[in-house]
C-alpha atoms as a PDB file:
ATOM      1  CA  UNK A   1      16.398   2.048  12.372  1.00  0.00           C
ATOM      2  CA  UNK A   2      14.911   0.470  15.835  1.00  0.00           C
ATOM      3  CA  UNK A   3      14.434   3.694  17.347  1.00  0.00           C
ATOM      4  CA  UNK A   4      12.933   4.940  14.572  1.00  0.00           C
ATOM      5  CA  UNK A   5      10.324   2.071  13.852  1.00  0.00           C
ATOM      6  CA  UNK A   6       9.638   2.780  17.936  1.00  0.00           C
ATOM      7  CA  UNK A   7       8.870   6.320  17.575  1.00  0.00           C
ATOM      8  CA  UNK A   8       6.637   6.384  14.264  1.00  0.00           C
ATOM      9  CA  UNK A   9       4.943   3.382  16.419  1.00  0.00           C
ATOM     10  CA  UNK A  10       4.294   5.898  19.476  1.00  0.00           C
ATOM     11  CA  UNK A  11       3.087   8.619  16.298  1.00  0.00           C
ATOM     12  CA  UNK A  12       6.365  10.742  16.596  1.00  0.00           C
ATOM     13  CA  UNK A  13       5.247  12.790  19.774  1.00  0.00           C
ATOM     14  CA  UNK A  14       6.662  16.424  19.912  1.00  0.00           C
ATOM     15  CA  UNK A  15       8.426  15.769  22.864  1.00  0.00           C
ATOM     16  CA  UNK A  16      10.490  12.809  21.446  1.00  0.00           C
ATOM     17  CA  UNK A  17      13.894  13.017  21.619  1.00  0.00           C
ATOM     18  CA  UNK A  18      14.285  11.156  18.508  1.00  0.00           C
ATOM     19  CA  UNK A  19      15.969  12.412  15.260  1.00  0.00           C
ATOM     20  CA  UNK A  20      14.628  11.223  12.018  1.00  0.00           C
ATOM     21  CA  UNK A  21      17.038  11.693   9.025  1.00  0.00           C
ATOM     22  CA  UNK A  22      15.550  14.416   6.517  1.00  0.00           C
ATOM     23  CA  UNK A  23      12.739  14.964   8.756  1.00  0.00           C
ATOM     24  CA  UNK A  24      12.949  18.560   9.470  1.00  0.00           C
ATOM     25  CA  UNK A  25      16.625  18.564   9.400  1.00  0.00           C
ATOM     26  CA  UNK A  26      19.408  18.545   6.789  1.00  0.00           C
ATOM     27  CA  UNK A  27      21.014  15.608   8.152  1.00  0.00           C
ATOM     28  CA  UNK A  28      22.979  13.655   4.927  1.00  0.00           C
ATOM     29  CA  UNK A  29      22.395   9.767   4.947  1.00  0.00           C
ATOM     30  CA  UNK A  30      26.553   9.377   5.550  1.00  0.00           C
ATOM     31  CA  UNK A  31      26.420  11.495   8.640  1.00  0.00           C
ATOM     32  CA  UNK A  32      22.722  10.208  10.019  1.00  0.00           C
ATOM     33  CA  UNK A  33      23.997   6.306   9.925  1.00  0.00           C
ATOM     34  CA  UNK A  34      26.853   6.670  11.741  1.00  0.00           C
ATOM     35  CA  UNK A  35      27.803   4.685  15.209  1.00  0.00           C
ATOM     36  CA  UNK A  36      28.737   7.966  17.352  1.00  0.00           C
ATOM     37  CA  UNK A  37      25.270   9.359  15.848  1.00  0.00           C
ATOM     38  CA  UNK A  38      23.361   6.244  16.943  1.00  0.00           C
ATOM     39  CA  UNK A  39      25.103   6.241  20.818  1.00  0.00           C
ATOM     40  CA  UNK A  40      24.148  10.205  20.628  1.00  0.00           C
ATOM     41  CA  UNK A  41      20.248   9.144  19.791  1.00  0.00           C
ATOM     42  CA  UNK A  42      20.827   6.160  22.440  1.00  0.00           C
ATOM     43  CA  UNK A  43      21.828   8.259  25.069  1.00  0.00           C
ATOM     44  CA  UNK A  44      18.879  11.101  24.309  1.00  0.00           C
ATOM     45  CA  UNK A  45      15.936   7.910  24.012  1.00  0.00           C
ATOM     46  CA  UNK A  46      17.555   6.662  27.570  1.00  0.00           C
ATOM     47  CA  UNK A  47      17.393   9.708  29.465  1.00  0.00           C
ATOM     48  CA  UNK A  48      14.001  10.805  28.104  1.00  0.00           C
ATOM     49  CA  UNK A  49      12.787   7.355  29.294  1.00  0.00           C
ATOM     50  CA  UNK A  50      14.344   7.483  32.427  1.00  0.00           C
ATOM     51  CA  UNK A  51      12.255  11.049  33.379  1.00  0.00           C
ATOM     52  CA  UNK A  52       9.849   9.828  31.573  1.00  0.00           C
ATOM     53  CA  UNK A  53       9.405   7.204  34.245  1.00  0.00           C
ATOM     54  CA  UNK A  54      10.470   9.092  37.002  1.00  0.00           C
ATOM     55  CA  UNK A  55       7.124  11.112  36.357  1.00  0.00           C
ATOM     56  CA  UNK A  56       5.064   8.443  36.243  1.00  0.00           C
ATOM     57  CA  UNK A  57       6.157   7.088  39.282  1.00  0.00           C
ATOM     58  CA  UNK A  58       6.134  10.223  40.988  1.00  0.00           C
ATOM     59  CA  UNK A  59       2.573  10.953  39.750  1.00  0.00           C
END
């Protein structure tokens, strides 16, 4: 729900990595709130971050 809340804060960009349950997807409640789902959107936010900062600090 925290990564959610952060992305509809930022306005949902196109290039978010974020998945939002029943927001252009089919994803069922049961599967989207799910630990190993979570650690997959974790690990998707983290790296976009991560090159997202590498280009700003290469810029």
């Amino acid at each position: 729900m925290e990564l959610t809340e952060l992305w509809v804060q930022f306005g949902y960009p196109e290039d978010s990595p974020h998945i939002i349950q029943g927001r252009g997807n089919n994803i069922s409640p049961t599967e989207y709130y799910t630990q190993s789902n979570y650690d997959k959107l974790y690990i998707k936010n983290k790296e976009w971050l991560e090159k997202e900062l590498s280009f700003l600090k290469n810029k």
